[in-house]
Protein backbone atom coordinates (compact mmCIF):
# COMPACT_ATOMS: atom_id res chain seq x y z
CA UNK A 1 0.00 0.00 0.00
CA UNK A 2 1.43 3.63 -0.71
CA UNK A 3 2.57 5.87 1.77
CA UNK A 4 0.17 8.55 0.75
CA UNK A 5 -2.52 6.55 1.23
CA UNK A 6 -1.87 5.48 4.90
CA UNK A 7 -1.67 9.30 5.51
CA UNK A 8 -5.49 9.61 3.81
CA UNK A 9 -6.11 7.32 6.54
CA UNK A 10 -7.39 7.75 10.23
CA UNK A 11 -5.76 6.17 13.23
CA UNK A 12 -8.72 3.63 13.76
CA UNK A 13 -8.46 3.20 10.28
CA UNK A 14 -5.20 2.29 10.59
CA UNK A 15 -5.75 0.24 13.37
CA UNK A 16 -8.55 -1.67 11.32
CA UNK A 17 -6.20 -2.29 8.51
CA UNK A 18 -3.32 -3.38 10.37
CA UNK A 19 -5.72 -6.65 12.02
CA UNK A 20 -6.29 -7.60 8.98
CA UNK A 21 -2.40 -8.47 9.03
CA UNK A 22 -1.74 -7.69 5.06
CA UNK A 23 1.62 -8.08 3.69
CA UNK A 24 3.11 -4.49 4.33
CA UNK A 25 3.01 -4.58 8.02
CA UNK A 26 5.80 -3.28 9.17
CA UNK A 27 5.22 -0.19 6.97
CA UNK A 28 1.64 0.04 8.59
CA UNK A 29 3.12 -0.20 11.81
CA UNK A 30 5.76 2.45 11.66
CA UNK A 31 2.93 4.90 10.03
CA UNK A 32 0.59 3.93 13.22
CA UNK A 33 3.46 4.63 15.72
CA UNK A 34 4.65 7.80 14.18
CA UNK A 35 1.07 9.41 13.89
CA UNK A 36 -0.55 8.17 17.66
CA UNK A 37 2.71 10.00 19.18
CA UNK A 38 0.40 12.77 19.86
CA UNK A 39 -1.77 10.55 21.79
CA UNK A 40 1.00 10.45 24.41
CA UNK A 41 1.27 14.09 24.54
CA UNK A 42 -2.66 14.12 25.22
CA UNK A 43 -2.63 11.81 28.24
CA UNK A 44 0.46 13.53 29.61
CA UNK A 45 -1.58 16.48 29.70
CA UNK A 46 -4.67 15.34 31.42
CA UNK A 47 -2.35 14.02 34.64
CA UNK A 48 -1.90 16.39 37.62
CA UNK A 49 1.34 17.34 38.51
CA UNK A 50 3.33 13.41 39.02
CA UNK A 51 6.38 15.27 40.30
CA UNK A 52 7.88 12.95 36.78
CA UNK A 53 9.54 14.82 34.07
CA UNK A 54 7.69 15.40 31.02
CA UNK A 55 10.67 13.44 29.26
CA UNK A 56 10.53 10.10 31.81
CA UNK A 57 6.63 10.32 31.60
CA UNK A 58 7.02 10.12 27.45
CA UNK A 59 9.31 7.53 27.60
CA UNK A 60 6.13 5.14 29.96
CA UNK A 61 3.65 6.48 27.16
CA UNK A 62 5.48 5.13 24.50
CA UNK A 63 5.68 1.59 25.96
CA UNK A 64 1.89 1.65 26.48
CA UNK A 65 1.96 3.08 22.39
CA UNK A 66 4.84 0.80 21.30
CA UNK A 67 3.04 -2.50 23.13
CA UNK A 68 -0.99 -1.24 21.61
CA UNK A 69 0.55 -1.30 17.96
CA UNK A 70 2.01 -4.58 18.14
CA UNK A 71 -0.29 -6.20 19.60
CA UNK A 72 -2.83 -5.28 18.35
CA UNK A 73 -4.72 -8.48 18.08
CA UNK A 74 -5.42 -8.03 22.19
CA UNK A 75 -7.40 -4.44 21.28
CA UNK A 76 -10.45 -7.37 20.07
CA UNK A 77 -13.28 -4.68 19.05
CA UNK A 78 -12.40 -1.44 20.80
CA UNK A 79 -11.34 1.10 18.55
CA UNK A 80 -7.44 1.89 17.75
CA UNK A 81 -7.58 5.23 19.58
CA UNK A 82 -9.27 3.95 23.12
CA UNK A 83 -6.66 0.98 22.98
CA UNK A 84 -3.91 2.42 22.78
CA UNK A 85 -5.22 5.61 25.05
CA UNK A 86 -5.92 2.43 27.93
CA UNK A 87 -2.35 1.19 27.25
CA UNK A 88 -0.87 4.57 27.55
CA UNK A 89 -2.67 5.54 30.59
CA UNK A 90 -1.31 2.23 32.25
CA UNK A 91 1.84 2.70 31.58
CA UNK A 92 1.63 6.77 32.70
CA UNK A 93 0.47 5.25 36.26
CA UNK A 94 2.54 2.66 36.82
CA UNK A 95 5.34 4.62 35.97
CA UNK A 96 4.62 7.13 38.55
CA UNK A 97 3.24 4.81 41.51
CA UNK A 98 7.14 2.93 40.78
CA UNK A 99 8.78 6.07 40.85
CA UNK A 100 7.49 6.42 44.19
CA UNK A 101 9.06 3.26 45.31
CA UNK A 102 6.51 2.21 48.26
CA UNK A 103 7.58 -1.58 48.88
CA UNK A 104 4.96 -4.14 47.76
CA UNK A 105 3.75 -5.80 51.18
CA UNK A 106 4.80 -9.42 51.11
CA UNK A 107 2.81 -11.95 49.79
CA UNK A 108 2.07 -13.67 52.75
CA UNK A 109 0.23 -10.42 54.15
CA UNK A 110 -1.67 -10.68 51.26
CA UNK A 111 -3.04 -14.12 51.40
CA UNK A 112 -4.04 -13.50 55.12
CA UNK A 113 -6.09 -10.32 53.93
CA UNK A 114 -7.12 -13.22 51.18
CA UNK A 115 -8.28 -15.46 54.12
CA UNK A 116 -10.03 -12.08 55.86
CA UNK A 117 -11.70 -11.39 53.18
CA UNK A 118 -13.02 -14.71 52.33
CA UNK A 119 -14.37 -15.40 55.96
CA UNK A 120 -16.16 -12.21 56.19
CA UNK A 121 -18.02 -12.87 53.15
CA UNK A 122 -18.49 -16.14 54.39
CA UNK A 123 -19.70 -15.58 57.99
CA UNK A 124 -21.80 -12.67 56.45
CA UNK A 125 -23.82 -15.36 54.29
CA UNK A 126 -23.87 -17.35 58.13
CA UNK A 127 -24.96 -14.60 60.12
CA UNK A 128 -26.68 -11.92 57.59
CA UNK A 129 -24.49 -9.47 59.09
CA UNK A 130 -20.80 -8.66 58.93
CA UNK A 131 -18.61 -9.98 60.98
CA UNK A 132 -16.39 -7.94 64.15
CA UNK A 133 -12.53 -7.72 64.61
CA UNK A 134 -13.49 -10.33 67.65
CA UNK A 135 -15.70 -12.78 64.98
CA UNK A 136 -12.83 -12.23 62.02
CA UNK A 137 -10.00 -13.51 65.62
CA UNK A 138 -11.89 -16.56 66.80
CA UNK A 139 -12.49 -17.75 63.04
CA UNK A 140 -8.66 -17.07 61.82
CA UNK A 141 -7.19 -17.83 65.53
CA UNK A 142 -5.30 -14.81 64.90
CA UNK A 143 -5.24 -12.30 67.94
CA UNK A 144 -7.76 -8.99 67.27
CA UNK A 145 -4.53 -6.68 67.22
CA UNK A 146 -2.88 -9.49 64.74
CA UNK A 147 -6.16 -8.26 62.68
CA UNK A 148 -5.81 -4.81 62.74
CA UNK A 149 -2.21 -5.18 62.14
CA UNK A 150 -3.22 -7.49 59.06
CA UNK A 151 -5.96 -5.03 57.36
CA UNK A 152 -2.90 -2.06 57.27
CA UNK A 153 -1.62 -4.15 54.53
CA UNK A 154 -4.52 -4.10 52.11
CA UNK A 155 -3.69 -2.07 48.80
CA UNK A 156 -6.02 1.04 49.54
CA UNK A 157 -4.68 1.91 52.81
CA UNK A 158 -1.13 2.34 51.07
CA UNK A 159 -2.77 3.70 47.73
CA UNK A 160 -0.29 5.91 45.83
CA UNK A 161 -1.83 8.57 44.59
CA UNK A 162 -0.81 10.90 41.07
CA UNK A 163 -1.51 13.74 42.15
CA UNK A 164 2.18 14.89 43.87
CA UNK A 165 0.41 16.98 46.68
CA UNK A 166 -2.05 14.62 47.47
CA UNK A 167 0.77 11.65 47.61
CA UNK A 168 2.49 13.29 50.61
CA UNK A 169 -1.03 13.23 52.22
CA UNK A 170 -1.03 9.38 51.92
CA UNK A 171 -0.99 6.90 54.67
CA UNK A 172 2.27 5.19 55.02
CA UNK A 173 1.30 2.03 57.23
CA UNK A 174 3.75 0.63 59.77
CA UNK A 175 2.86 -3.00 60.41
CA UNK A 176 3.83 -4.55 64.24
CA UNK A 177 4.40 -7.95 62.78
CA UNK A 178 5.02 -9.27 66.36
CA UNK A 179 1.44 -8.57 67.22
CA UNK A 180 0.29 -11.33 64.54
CA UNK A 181 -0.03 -13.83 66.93
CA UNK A 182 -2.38 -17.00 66.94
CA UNK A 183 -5.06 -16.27 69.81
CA UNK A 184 -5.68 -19.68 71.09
CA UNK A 185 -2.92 -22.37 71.29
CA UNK A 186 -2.00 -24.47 68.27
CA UNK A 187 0.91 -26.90 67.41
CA UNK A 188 1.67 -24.31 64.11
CA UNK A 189 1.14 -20.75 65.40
CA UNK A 190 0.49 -18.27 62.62
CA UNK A 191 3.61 -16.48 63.92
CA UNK A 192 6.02 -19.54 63.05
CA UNK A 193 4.64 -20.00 59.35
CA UNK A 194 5.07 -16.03 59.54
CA UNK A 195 8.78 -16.82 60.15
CA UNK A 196 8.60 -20.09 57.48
CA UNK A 197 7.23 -17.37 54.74
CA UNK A 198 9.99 -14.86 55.84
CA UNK A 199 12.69 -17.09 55.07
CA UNK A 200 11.09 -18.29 52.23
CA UNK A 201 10.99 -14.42 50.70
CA UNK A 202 14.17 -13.73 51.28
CA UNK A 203 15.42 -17.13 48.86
CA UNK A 204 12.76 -15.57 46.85
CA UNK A 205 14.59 -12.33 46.89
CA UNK A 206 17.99 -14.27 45.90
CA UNK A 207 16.39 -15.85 43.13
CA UNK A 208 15.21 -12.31 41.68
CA UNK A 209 18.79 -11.02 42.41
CA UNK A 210 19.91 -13.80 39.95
CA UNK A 211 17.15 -12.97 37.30
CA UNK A 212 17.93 -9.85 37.30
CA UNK A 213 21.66 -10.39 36.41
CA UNK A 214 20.04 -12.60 33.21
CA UNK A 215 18.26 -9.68 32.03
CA UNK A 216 20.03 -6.57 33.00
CA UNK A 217 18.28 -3.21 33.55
CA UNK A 218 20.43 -0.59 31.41
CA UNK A 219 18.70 2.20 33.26
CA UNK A 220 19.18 0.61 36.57
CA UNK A 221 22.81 -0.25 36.11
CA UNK A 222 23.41 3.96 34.88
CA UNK A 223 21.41 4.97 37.96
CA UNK A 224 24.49 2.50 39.83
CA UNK A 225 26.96 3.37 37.99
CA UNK A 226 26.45 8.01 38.91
């Protein structure tokens, strides 16, 4: 297909053309990528102020850009533009929340809020009513503070917001992890498989070391290396 007549073309015309998967691709491609740039631009401008650079926040856009053009098999029937505007906008707020660098709680605090959330829907069915911090202990034979402790972890309470104003405003949870405790004696205490999962993270942790080493980070290894 000619040049010129890509250009006649719109970007969810484009975007039609290029499922089709006809024999000049790559050339559809490259005209896709080079004429959504301004979609980048667009998104940039509808996010408060990250506290990001307008170059670092281009440089996420065009992943989300880069990744809706080539795949765009995964778009199934939304439009060109709203695809690639979703992708964008993903990669615009992950960027940001990572820049932040707020530590991921570990993923044993995360099936425990699993197990919390599970029995209060459960005992709710039971009961018609939802549960207390005193139900949620004697079901879980985890002590009430363990609870409270537990529920600091869920992702809300540590949301991350854009908005670089209203991110110094957000919580930053400290958990006790000594007051997870079982409540009622056991021969495996929830505070011992706390330990198990510990140790377990921190091979974890080893093993991502190693991975990491497989597939370098340029921009990671610069940041080392000034």
């Amino acid at each position: 297909m000619a040049r010129q007549e890509l250009k006649d073309l719109s970007l969810n015309e484009l975007g039609e053309l290029l499922r089709r998967q006809p024999t000049d691709i790559a050339v559809i491609q490259q005209e896709l990528l080079h004429r959504s740039l301004t979609l980048i631009d667009k998104e940039i401008a509808q996010l408060p102020k990250t506290g990001c650079t307008q170059a670092e926040l281009f440089r996420a856009g065009y992943m989300g850009l880069f990744n809706a053009v080539y795949n765009i098999e995964l778009a199934r029937d939304q439009r060109f533009e709203d695809y690639a505007k979703n992708l964008i906008k993903g990669e615009l707020r992950q960027h940001v929340r990572d820049s932040v660098n707020i530590p991921s709680p570990p993923q044993w605090l995360e099936d425990l809020n699993r197990q919390i959330s599970t029995t209060v829907t459960r005992l709710f069915r039971e009961k018609n009513r939802f549960p207390s911090v005193q139900e949620l202990a004697d079901e879980l034979n985890i002590t009430e503070a363990g609870i409270i402790e537990i529920l600091k972890a869920r992702q809300p309470v540590s949301y991350i917001a854009l908005d670089r104003k209203v991110r110094d405003a957000d919580p930053r949870p400290v958990i006790d992890y000594d007051k997870i405790t079982s409540k009622e004696s056991t021969p495996f205490p929830v505070q011992q498989r706390i330990r198990i999962a510990m140790a377990l993270e921190q091979l974890a942790d080893i093993q991502q070391l190693l991975a990491q080493n497989l597939f370098p980070d340029p921009e990671r290894e610069e940041k080392q290396g000034s």
